[in-house]
Protein backbone atom coordinates (compact mmCIF):
# COMPACT_ATOMS: atom_id res chain seq x y z
CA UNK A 1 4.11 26.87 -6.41
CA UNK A 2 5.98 24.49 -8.81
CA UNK A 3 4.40 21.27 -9.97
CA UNK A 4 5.09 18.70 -8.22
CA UNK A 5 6.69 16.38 -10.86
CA UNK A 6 9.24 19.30 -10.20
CA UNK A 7 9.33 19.57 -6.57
CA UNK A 8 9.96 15.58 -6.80
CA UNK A 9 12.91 15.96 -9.41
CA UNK A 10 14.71 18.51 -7.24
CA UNK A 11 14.88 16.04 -4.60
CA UNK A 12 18.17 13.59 -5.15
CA UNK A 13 16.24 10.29 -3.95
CA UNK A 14 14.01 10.95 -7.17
CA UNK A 15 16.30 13.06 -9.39
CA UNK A 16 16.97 10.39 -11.76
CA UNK A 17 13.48 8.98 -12.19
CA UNK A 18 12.10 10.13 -15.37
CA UNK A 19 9.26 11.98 -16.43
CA UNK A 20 6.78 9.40 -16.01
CA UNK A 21 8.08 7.44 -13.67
CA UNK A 22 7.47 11.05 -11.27
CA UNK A 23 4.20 11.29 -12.61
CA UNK A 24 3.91 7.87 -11.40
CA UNK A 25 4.70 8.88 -7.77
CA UNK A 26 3.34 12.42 -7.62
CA UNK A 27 -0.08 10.80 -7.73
CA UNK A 28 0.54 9.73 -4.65
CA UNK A 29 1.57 12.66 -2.40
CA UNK A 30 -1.18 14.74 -0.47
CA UNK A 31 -0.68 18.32 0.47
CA UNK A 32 0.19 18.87 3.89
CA UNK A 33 -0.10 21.52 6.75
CA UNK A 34 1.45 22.01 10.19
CA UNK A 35 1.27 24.80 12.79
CA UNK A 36 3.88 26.37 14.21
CA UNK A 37 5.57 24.63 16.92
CA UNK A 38 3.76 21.22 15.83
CA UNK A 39 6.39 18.29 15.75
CA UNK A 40 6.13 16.32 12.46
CA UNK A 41 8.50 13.71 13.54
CA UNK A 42 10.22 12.59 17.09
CA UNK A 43 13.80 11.07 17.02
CA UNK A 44 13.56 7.57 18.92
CA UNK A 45 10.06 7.10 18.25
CA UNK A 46 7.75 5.61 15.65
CA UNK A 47 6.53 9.12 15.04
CA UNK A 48 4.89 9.79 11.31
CA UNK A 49 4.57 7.18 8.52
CA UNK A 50 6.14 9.31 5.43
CA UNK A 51 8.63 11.22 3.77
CA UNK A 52 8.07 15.22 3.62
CA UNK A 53 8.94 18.00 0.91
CA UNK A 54 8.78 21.10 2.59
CA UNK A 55 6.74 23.95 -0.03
CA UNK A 56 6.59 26.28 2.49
CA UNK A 57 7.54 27.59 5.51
CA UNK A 58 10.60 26.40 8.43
CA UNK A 59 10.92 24.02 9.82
CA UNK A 60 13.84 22.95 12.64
CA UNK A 61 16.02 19.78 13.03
CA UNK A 62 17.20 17.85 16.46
CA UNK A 63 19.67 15.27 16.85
CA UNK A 64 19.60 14.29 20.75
CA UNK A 65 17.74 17.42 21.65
CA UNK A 66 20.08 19.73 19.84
CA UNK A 67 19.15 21.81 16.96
CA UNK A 68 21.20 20.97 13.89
CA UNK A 69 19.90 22.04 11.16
CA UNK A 70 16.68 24.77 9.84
CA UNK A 71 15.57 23.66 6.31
CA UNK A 72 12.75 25.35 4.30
CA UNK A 73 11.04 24.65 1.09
CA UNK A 74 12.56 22.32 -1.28
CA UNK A 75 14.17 20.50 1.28
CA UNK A 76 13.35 17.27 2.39
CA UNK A 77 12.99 14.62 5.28
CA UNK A 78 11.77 11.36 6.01
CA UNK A 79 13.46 9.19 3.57
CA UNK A 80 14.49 6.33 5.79
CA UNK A 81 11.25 5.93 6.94
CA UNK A 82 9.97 5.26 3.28
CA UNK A 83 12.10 1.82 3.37
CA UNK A 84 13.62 0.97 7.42
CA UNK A 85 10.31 0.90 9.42
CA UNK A 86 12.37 2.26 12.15
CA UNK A 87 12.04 4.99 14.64
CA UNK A 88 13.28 8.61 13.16
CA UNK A 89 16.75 9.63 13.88
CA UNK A 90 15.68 13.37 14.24
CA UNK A 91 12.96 15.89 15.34
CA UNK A 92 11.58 17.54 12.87
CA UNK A 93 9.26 20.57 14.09
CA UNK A 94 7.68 23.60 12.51
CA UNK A 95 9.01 26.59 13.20
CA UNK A 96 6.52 28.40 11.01
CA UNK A 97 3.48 27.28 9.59
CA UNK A 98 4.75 24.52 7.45
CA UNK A 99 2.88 23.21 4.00
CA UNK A 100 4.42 20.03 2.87
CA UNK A 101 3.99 17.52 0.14
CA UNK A 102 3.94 13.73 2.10
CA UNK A 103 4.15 10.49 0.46
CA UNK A 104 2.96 7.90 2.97
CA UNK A 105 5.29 4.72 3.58
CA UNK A 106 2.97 2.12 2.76
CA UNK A 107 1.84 4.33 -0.66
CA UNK A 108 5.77 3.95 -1.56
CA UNK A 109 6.23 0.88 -1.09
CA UNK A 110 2.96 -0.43 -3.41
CA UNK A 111 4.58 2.01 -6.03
CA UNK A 112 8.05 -0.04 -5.29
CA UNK A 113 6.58 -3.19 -5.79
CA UNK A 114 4.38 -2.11 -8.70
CA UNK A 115 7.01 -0.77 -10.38
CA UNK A 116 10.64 -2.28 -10.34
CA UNK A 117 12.46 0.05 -12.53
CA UNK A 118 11.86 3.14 -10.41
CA UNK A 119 12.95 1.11 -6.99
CA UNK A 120 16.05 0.10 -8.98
CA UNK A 121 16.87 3.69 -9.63
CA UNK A 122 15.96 4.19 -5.48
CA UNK A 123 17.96 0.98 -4.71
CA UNK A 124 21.18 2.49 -6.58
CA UNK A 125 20.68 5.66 -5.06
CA UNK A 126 20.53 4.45 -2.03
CA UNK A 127 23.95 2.02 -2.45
CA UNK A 128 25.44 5.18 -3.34
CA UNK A 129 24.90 7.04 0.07
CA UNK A 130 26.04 4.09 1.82
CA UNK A 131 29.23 3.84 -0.18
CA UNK A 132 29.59 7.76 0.27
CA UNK A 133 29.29 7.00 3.78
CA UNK A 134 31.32 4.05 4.14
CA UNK A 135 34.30 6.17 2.24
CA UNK A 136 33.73 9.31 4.64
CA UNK A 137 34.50 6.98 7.96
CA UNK A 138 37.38 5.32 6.40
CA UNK A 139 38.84 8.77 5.84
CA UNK A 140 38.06 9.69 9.12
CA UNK A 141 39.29 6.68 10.40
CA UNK A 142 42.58 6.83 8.71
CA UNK A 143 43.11 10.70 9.65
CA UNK A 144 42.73 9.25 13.39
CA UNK A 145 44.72 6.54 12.90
């Protein structure tokens, strides 16, 4: 299994952090492990307190109990909850037995405070999903329109 200074890089909320500055929050992620069928997350609740890097194993997504997406190792969930504090927005539950790398919310956010230039890099980062979202509905909007 790859470090995970490099499981953290391939991940685009931490792809531009540095070497250190992953070293920095690698320290702070715990190996995880989930049965099959186990739901990590619930959409619409306050389900889970961190963000998850799938190493191994399936896992499936719902959005208002329909499936929308499968995702396996190196891909990711849980990001919102690292900085809203609100409920999730999908279920996330393990299809297989599931190993994951979790970073707990309140972990994050001591590293955020502790350390300002990697939650600038995770403050422009996120800006730039908003603005790629703000750009997709006013394409969609003007297609409609």
């Amino acid at each position: 299994m790859p470090e995970v200074t490099e499981q953290l890089q391939a991940v685009p909320l931490f792809s531009e952090l540095n070497q250190r500055q992953l070293k920095r929050i690698s320290r702070d992620f715990r190996d995880r492990r989930f049965k099959a069928g186990t739901s990590i997350v619930r959409q619409n609740e306050m389900s889970g307190i961190g963000f998850f890097i799938i190493t191994e194993g399936e896992a499936s997504v719902l959005v208002d109990d329909r499936e929308v997406a499968w995702i396996g190792p190196g891909k990711h969930f849980g990001e919102l909850a690292l900085i809203s504090e609100t409920v999730r927005t999908a279920t996330v539950t393990a299809r297989t037995p599931l190993r994951c790398l979790e970073i707990t919310f309140w972990d994050f956010r001591r590293i955020a405070k502790d350390n300002p230039d990697i939650a600038w890099k995770l403050l422009q980062y996120v800006s730039g999903l908003l603005i790629d979202e703000r750009l997709a509905r006013a394409q969609a909007f003007s297609v409609l329109s």
